[in-house]
C-alpha atoms as a PDB file:
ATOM      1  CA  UNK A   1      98.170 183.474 161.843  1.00  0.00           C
ATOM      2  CA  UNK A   2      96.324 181.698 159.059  1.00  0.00           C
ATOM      3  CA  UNK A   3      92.846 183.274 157.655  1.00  0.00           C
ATOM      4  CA  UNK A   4      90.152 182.415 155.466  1.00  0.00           C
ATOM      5  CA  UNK A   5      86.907 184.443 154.715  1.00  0.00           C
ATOM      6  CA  UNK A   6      84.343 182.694 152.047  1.00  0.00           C
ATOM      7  CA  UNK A   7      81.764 185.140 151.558  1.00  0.00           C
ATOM      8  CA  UNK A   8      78.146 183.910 151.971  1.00  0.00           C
ATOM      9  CA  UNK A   9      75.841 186.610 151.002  1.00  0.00           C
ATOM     10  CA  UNK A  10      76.350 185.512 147.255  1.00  0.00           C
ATOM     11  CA  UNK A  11      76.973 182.107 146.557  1.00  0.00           C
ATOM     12  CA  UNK A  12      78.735 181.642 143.152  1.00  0.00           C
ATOM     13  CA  UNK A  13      79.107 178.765 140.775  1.00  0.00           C
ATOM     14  CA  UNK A  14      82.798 177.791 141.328  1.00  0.00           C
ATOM     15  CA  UNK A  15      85.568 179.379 143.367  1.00  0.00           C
ATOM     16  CA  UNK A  16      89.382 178.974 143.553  1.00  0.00           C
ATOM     17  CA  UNK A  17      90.172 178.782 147.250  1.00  0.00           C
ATOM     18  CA  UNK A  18      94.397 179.177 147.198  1.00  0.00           C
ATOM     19  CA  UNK A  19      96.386 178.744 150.252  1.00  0.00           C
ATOM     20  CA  UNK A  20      99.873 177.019 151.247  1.00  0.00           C
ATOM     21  CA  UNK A  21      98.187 174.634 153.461  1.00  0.00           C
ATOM     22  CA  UNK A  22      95.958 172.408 151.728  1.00  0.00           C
ATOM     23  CA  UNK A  23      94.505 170.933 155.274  1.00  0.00           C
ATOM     24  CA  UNK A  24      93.671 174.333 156.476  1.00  0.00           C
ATOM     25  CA  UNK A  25      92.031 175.648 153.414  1.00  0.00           C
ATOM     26  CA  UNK A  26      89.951 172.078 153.172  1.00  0.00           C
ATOM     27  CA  UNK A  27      88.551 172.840 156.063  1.00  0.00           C
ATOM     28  CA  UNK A  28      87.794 175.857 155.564  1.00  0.00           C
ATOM     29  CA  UNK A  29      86.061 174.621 152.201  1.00  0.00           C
ATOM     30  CA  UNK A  30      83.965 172.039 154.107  1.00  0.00           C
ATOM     31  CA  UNK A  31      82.480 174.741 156.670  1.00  0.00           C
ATOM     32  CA  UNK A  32      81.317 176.468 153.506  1.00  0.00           C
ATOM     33  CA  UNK A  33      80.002 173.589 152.328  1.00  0.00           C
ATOM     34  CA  UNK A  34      78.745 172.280 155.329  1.00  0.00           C
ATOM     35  CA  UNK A  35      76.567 175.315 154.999  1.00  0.00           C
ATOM     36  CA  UNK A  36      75.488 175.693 151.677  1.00  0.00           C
ATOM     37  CA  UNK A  37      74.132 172.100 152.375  1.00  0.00           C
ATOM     38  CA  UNK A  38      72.036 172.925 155.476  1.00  0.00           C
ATOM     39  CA  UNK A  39      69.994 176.166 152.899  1.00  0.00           C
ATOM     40  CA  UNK A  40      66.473 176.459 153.375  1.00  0.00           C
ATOM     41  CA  UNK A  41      64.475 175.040 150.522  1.00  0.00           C
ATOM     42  CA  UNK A  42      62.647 177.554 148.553  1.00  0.00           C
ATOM     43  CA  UNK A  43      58.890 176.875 149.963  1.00  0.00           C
ATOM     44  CA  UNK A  44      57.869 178.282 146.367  1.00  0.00           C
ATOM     45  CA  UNK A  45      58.888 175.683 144.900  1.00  0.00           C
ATOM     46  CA  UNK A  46      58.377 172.895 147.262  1.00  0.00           C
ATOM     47  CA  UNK A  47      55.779 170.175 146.807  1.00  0.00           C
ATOM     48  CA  UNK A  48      55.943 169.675 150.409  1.00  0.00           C
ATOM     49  CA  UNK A  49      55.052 173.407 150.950  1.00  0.00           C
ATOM     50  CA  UNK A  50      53.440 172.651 154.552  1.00  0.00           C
ATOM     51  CA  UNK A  51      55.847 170.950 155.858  1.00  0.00           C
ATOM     52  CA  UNK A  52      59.301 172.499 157.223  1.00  0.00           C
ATOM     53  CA  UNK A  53      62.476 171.952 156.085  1.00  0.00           C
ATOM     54  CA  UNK A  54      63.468 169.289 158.691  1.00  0.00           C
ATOM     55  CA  UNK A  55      60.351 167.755 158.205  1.00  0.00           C
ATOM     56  CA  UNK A  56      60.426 167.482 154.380  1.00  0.00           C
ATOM     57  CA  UNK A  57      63.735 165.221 155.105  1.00  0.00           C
ATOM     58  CA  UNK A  58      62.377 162.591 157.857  1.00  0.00           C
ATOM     59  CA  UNK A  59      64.157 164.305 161.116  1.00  0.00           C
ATOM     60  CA  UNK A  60      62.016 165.045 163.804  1.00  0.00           C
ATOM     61  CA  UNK A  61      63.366 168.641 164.306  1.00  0.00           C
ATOM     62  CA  UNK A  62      65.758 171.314 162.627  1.00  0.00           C
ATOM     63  CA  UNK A  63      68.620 170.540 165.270  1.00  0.00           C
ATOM     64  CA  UNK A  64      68.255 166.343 164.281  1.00  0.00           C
ATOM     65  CA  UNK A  65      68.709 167.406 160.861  1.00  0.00           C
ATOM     66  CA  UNK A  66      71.740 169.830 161.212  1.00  0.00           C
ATOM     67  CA  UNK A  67      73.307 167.147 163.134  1.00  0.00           C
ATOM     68  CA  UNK A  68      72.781 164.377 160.504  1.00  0.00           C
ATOM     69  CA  UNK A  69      74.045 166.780 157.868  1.00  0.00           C
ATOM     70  CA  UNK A  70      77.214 168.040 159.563  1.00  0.00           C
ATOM     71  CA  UNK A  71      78.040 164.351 160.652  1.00  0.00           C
ATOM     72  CA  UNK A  72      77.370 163.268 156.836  1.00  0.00           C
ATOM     73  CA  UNK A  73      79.872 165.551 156.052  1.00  0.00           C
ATOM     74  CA  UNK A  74      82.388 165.394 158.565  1.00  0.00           C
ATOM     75  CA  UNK A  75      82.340 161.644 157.373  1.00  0.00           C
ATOM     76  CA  UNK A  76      82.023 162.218 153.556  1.00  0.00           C
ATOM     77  CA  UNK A  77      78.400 160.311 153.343  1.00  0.00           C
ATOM     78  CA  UNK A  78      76.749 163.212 152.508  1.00  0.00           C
ATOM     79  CA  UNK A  79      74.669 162.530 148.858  1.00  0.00           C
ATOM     80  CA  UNK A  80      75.165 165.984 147.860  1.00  0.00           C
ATOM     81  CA  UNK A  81      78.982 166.574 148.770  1.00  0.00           C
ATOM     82  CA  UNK A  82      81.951 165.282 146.173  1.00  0.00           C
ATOM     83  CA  UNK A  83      85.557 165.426 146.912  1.00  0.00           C
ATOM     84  CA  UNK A  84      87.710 164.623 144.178  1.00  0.00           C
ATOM     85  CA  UNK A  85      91.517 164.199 144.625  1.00  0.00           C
ATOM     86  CA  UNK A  86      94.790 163.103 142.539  1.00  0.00           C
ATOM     87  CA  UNK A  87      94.246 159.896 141.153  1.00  0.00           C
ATOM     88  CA  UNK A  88      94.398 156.503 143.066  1.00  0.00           C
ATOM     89  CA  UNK A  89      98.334 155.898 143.806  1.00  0.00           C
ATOM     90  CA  UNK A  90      98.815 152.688 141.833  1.00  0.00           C
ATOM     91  CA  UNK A  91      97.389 155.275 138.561  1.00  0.00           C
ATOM     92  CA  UNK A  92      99.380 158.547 139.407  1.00  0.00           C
ATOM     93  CA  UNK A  93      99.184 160.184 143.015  1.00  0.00           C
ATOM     94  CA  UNK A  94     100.376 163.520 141.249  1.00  0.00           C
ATOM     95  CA  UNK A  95      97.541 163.857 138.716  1.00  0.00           C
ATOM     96  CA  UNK A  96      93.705 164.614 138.449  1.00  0.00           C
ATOM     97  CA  UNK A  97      93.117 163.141 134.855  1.00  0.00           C
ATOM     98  CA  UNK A  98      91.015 164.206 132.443  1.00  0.00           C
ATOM     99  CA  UNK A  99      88.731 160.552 133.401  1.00  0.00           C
ATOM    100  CA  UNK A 100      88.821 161.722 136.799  1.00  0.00           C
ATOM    101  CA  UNK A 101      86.919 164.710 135.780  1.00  0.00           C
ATOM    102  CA  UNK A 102      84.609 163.534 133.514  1.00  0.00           C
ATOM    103  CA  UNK A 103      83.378 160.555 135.925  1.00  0.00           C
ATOM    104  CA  UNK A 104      82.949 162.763 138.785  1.00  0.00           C
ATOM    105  CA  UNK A 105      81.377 165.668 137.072  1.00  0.00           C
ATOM    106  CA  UNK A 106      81.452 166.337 133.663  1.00  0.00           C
ATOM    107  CA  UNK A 107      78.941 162.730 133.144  1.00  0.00           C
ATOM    108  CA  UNK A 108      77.333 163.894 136.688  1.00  0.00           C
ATOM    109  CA  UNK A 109      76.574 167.361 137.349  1.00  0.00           C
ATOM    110  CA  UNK A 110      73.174 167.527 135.315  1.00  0.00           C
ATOM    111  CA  UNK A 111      71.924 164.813 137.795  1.00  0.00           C
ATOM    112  CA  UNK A 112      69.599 167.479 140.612  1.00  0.00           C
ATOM    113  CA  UNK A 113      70.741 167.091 144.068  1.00  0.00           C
ATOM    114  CA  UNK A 114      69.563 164.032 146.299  1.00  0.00           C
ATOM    115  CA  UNK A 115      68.248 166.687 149.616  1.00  0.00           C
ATOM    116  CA  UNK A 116      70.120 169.510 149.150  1.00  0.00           C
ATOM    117  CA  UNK A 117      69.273 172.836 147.270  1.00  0.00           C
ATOM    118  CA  UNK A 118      73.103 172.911 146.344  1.00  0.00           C
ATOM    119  CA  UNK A 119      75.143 169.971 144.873  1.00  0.00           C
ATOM    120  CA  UNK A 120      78.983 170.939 146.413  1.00  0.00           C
ATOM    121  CA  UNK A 121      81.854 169.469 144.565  1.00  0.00           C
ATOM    122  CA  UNK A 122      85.218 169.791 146.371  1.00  0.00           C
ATOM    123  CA  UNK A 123      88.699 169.060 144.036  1.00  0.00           C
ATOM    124  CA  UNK A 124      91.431 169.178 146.264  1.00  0.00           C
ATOM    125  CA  UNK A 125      94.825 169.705 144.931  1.00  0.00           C
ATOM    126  CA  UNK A 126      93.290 171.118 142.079  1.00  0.00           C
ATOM    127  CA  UNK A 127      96.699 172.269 140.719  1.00  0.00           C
ATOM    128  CA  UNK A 128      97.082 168.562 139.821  1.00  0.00           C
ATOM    129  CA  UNK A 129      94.899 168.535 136.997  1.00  0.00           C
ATOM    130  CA  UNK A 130      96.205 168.588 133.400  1.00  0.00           C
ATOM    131  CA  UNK A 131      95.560 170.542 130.530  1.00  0.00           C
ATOM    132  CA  UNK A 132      92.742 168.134 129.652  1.00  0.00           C
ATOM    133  CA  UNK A 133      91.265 167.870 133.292  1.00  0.00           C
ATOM    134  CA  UNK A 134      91.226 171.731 133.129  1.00  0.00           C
ATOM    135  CA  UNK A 135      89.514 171.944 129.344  1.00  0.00           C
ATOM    136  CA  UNK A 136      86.717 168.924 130.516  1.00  0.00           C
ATOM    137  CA  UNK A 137      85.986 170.685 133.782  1.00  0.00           C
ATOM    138  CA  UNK A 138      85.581 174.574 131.464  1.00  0.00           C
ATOM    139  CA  UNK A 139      82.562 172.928 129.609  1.00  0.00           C
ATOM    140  CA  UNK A 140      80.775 172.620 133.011  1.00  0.00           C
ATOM    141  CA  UNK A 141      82.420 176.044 134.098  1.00  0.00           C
ATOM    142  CA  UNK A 142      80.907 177.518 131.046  1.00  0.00           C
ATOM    143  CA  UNK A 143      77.085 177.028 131.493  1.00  0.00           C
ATOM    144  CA  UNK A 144      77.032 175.177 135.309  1.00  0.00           C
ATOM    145  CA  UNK A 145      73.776 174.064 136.517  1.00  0.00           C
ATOM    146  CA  UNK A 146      72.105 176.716 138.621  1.00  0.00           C
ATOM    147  CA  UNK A 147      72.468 174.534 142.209  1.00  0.00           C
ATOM    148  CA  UNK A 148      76.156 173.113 140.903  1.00  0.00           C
ATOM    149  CA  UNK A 149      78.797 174.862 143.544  1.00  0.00           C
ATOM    150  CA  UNK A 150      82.875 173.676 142.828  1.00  0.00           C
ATOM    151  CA  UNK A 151      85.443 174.219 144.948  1.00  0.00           C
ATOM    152  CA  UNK A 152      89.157 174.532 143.475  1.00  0.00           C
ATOM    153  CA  UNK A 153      91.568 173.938 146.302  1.00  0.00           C
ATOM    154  CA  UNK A 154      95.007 175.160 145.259  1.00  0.00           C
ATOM    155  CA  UNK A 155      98.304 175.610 146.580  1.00  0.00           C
ATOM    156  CA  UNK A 156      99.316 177.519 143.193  1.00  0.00           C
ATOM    157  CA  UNK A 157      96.907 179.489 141.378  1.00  0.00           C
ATOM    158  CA  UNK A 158      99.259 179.641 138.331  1.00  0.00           C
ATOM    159  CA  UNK A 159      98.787 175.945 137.293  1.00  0.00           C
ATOM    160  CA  UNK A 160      95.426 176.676 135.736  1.00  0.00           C
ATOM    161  CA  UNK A 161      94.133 178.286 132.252  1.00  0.00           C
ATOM    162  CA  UNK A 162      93.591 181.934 132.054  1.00  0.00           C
ATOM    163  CA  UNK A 163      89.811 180.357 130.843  1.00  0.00           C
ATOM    164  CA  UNK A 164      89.298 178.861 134.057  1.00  0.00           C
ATOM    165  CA  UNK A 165      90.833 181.982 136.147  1.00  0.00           C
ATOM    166  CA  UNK A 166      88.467 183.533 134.261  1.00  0.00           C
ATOM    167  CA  UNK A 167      85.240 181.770 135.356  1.00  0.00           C
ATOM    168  CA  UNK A 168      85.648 181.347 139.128  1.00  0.00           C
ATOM    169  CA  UNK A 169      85.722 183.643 142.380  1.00  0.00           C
ATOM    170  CA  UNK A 170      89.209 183.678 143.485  1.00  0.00           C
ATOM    171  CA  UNK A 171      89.944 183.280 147.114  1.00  0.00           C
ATOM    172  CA  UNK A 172      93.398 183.572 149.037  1.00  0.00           C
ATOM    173  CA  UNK A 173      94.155 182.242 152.595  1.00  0.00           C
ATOM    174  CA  UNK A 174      95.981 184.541 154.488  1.00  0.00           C
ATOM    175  CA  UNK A 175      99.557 182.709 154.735  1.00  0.00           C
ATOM    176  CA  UNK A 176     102.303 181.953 157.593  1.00  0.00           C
ATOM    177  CA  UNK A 177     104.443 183.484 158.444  1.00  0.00           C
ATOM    178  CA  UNK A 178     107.688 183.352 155.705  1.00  0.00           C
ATOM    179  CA  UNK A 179     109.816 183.032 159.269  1.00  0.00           C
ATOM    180  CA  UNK A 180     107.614 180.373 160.960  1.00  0.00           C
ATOM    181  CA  UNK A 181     107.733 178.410 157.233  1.00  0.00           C
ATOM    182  CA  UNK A 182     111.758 178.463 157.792  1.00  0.00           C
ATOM    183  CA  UNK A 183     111.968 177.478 160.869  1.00  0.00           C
ATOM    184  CA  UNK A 184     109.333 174.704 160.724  1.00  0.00           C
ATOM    185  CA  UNK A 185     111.608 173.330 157.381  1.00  0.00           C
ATOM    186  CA  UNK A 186     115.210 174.162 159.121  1.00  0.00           C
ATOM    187  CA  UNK A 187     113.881 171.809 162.296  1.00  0.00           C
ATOM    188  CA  UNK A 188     113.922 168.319 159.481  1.00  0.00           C
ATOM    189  CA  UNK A 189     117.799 167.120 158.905  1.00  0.00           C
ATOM    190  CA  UNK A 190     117.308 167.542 154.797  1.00  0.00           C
ATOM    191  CA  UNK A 191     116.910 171.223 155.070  1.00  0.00           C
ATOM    192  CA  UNK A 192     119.977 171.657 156.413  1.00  0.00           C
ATOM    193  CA  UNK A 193     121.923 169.199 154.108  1.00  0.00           C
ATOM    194  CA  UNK A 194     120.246 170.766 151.018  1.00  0.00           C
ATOM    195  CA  UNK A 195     121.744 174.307 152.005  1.00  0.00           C
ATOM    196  CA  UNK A 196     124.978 173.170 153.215  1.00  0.00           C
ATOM    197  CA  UNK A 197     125.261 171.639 149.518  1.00  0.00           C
ATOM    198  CA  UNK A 198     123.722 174.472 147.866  1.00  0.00           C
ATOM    199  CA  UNK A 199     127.111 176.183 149.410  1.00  0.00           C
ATOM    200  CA  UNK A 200     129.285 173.567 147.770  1.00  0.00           C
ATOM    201  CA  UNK A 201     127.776 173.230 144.645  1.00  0.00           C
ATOM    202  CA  UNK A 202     130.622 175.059 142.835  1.00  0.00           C
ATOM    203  CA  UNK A 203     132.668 171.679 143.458  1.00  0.00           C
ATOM    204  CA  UNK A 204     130.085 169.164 142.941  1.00  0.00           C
ATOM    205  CA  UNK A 205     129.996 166.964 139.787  1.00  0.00           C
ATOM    206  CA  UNK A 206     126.969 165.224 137.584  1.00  0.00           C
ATOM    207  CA  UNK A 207     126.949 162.182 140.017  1.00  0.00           C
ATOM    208  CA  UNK A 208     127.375 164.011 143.220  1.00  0.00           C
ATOM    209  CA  UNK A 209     124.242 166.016 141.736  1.00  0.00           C
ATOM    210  CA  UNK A 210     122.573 163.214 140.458  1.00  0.00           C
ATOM    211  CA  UNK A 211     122.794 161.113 143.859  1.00  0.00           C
ATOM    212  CA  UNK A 212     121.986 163.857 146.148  1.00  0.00           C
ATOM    213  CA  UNK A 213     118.667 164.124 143.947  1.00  0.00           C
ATOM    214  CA  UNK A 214     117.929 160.797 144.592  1.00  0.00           C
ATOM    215  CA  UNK A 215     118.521 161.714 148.400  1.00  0.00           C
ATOM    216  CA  UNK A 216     116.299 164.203 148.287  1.00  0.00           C
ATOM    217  CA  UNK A 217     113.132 162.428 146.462  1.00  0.00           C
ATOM    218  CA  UNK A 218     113.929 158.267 147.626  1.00  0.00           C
ATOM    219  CA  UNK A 219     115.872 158.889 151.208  1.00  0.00           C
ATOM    220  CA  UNK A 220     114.371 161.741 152.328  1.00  0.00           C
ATOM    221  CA  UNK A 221     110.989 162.100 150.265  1.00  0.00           C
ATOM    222  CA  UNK A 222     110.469 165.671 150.251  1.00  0.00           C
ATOM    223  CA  UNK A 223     107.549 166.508 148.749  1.00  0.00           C
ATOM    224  CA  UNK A 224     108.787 168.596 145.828  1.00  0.00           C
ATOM    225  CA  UNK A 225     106.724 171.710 146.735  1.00  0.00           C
ATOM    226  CA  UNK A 226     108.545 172.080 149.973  1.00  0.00           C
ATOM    227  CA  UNK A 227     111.634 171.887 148.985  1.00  0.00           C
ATOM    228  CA  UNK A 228     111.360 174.283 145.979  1.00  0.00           C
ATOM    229  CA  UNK A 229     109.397 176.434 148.672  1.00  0.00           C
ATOM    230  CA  UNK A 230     112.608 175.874 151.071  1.00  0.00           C
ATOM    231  CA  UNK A 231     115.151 176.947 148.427  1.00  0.00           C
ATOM    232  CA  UNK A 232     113.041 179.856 147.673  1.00  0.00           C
ATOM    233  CA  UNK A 233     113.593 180.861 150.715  1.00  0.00           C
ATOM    234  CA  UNK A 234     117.117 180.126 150.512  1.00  0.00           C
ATOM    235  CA  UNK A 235     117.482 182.488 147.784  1.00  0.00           C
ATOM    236  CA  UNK A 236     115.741 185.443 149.695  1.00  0.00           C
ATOM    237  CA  UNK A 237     118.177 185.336 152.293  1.00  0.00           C
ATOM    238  CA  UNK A 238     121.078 185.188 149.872  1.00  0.00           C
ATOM    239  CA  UNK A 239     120.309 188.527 148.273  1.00  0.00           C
ATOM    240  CA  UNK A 240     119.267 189.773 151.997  1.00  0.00           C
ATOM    241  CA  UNK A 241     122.406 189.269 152.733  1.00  0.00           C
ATOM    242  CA  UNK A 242     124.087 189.999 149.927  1.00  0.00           C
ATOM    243  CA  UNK A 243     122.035 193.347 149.751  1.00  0.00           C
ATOM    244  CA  UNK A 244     122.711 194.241 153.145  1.00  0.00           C
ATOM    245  CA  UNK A 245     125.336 192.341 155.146  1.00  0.00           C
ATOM    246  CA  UNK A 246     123.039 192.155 158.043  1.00  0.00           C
ATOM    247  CA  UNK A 247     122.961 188.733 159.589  1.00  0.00           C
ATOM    248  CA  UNK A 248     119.954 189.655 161.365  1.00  0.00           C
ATOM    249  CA  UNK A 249     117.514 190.378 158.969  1.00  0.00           C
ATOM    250  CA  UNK A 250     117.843 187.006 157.369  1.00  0.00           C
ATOM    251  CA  UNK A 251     115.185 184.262 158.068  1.00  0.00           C
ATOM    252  CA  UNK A 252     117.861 181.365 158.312  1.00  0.00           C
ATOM    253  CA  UNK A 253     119.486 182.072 161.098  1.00  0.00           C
ATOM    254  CA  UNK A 254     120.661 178.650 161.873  1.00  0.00           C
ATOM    255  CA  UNK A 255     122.210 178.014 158.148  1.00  0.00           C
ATOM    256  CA  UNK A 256     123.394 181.442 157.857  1.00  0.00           C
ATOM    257  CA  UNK A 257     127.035 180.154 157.599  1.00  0.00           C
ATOM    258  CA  UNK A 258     125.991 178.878 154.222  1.00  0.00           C
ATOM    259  CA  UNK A 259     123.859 181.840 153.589  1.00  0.00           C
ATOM    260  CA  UNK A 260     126.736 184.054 154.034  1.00  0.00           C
ATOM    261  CA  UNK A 261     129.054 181.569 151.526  1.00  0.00           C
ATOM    262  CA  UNK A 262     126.387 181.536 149.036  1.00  0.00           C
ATOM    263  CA  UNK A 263     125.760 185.578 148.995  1.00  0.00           C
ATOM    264  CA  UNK A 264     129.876 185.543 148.874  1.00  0.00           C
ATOM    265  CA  UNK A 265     130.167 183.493 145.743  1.00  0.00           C
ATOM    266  CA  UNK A 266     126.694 184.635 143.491  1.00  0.00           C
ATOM    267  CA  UNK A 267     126.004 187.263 141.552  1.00  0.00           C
ATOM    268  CA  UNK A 268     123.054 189.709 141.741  1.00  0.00           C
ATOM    269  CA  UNK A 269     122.191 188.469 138.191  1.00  0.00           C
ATOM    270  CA  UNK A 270     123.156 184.663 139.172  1.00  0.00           C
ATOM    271  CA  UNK A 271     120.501 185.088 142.302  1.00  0.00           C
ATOM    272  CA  UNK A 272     118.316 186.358 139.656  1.00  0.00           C
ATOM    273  CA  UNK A 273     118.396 183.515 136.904  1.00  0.00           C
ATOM    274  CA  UNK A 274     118.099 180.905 140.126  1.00  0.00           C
ATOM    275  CA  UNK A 275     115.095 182.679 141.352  1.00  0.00           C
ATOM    276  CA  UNK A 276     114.026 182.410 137.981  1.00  0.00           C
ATOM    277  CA  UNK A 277     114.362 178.772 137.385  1.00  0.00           C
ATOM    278  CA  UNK A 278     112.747 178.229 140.863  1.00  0.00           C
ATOM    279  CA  UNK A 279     109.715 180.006 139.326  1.00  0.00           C
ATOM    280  CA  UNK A 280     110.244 177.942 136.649  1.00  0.00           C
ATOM    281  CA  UNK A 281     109.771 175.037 138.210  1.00  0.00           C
ATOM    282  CA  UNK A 282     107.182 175.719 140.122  1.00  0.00           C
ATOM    283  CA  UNK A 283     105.075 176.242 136.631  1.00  0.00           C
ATOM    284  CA  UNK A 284     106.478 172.990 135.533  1.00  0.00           C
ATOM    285  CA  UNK A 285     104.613 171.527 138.401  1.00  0.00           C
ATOM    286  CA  UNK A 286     101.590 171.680 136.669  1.00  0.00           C
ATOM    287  CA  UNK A 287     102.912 169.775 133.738  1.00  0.00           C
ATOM    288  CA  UNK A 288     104.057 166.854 135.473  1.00  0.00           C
ATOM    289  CA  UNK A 289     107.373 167.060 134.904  1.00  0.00           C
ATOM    290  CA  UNK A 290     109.243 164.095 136.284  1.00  0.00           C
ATOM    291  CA  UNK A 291     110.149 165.535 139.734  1.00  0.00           C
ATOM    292  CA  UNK A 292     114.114 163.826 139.628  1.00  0.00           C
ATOM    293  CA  UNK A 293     114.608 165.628 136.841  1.00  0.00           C
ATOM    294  CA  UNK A 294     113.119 168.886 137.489  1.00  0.00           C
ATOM    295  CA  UNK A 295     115.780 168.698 141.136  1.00  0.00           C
ATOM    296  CA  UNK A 296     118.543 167.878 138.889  1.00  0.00           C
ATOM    297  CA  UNK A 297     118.235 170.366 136.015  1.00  0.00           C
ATOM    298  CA  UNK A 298     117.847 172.886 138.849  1.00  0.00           C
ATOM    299  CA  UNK A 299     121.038 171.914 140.496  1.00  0.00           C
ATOM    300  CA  UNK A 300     123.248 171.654 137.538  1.00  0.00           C
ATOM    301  CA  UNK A 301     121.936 175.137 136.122  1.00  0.00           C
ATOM    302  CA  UNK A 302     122.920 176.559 139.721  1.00  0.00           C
ATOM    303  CA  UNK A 303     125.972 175.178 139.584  1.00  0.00           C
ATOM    304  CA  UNK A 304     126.801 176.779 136.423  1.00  0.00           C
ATOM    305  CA  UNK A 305     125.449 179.997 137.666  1.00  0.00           C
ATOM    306  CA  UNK A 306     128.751 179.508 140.201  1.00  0.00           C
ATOM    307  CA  UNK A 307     130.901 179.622 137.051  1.00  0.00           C
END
């Protein structure tokens, strides 16, 4: 069972809200904002001082006003609220560039807020953005504007600069279930082609590699996070397995023919340096690294782990 907790008794400058599930922890990041958006105004330094808060806005009562904000929101109308994502697709569906930044913030963010005590800026996929995304959006990070509140939404907290990790509140979603991930990915026809060739890869050659890749990313389209998440997995079970020789206790219970043939044929250090290069690529992620490529130099280096 999935949790997150944003704490409101302080409200910070910028957060990174991590999580496997970027819908879940969205939400989650749009209740908080939803929030911060409906904060009394500070009657000290109003210049509407006797009028109340629902009043100062042109609703006829503090429930009208709620409403209007939360359905604002819910819709993405609000003045106050900005949600940034990966560039448009025909640009690069993979990347938030350094122009994407700037635009949205950077060139923005000294500009008050419209009705709100609290300007909210939302990035999702914020593992997206490049090295010069991440060095334009520091400058604001460094000295933000006092009602300036940004949300990092990211599935990998390792894509960004130890300067950034350094200058927000880090947040993690409590994850699935590793079991209920495996058994959600064994259910889709790929999973269970990708492990029954992981088995074979031994006798595979560059074009049998080099075509199943295309399988994977063309055919299939598996977003490359899953299936270096699914061959993580993968892995784990191996050296279960190989650890253990208990059939049970691994979470592939359905490939565990090819679990078993794997854990027969690899090393403990071979399941090491493939665990490694999974890691690997998951950095890489953050770099973007052509995503055929990074499939194929994984393959080919497990294949030689085989030898």
């Amino acid at each position: 069972m999935k949790s997150l907790k944003i704490p409101e008794n302080n409200i910070y400058n910028a957060y990174l809200i991590e999580g496997e599930d970027m819908e879940f922890i969205k939400a989650a990041a749009v209740g908080f904002a939803e929030k911060l958006l409906m904060k009394d105004i500070d009657k000290n330094n109003s210049e509407t001082k006797n009028l109340s808060i629902y009043e100062e806005r042109g609703y006829a009562s503090l429930e009208e006003w709620q409403d209007s904000v939360k359905k604002r929101v819910s819709n993405n109308e609000h003045p106050d609220l900005f949600v940034i994502s990966p560039d448009k697709p025909e640009d690069n569906p993979t990347t938030i560039s350094v122009g994407n930044i700037r635009e949205n913030i950077a060139n923005a963010v000294e500009i008050r807020p419209y009705e709100a005590i609290y300007k909210v800026y939302l990035i999702e996929h914020a593992e997206c953005m490049n090295q010069q995304a991440q060095n334009a959006l520091l400058k604001t990070l460094e000295e933000p504007p006092e009602y300036v509140v940004i949300m990092l939404l990211a599935t990998n907290s390792d894509a960004f600069l130890p300067t950034i990790l350094s200058r927000v509140i880090e947040i993690k979603a409590g994850e699935r279930d590793v079991k209920e991930i495996m058994n959600d990915m064994i259910s889709e026809d790929w999973s269970r082609e990708t492990v029954h060739f992981l088995a074979e890869i031994t006798f595979k050659n560059s074009r049998e590699i080099i075509d199943f890749t295309d399988k994977i990313t063309k055919e299939w389209k598996v977003p490359i996070r899953t299936f270096l998440c699914f061959i993580e997995i993968v892995l784990r079970d191996v050296l279960c397995y190989k650890s253990t020789s208990k059939i049970q206790l691994i979470y592939g219970q359905e490939i565990s023919e090819d679990i078993i043939k794997m854990a027969n044929v690899m090393s403990y250090e071979r399941i090491g340096r493939a665990t490694d290069n999974i890691e690997r690529a998951f950095r890489d992620l953050t770099l973007n690294v052509n995503k055929e490529i990074m499939i194929e130099d994984f393959l080919l280096k497990l294949r030689q782990n085989h030898h």
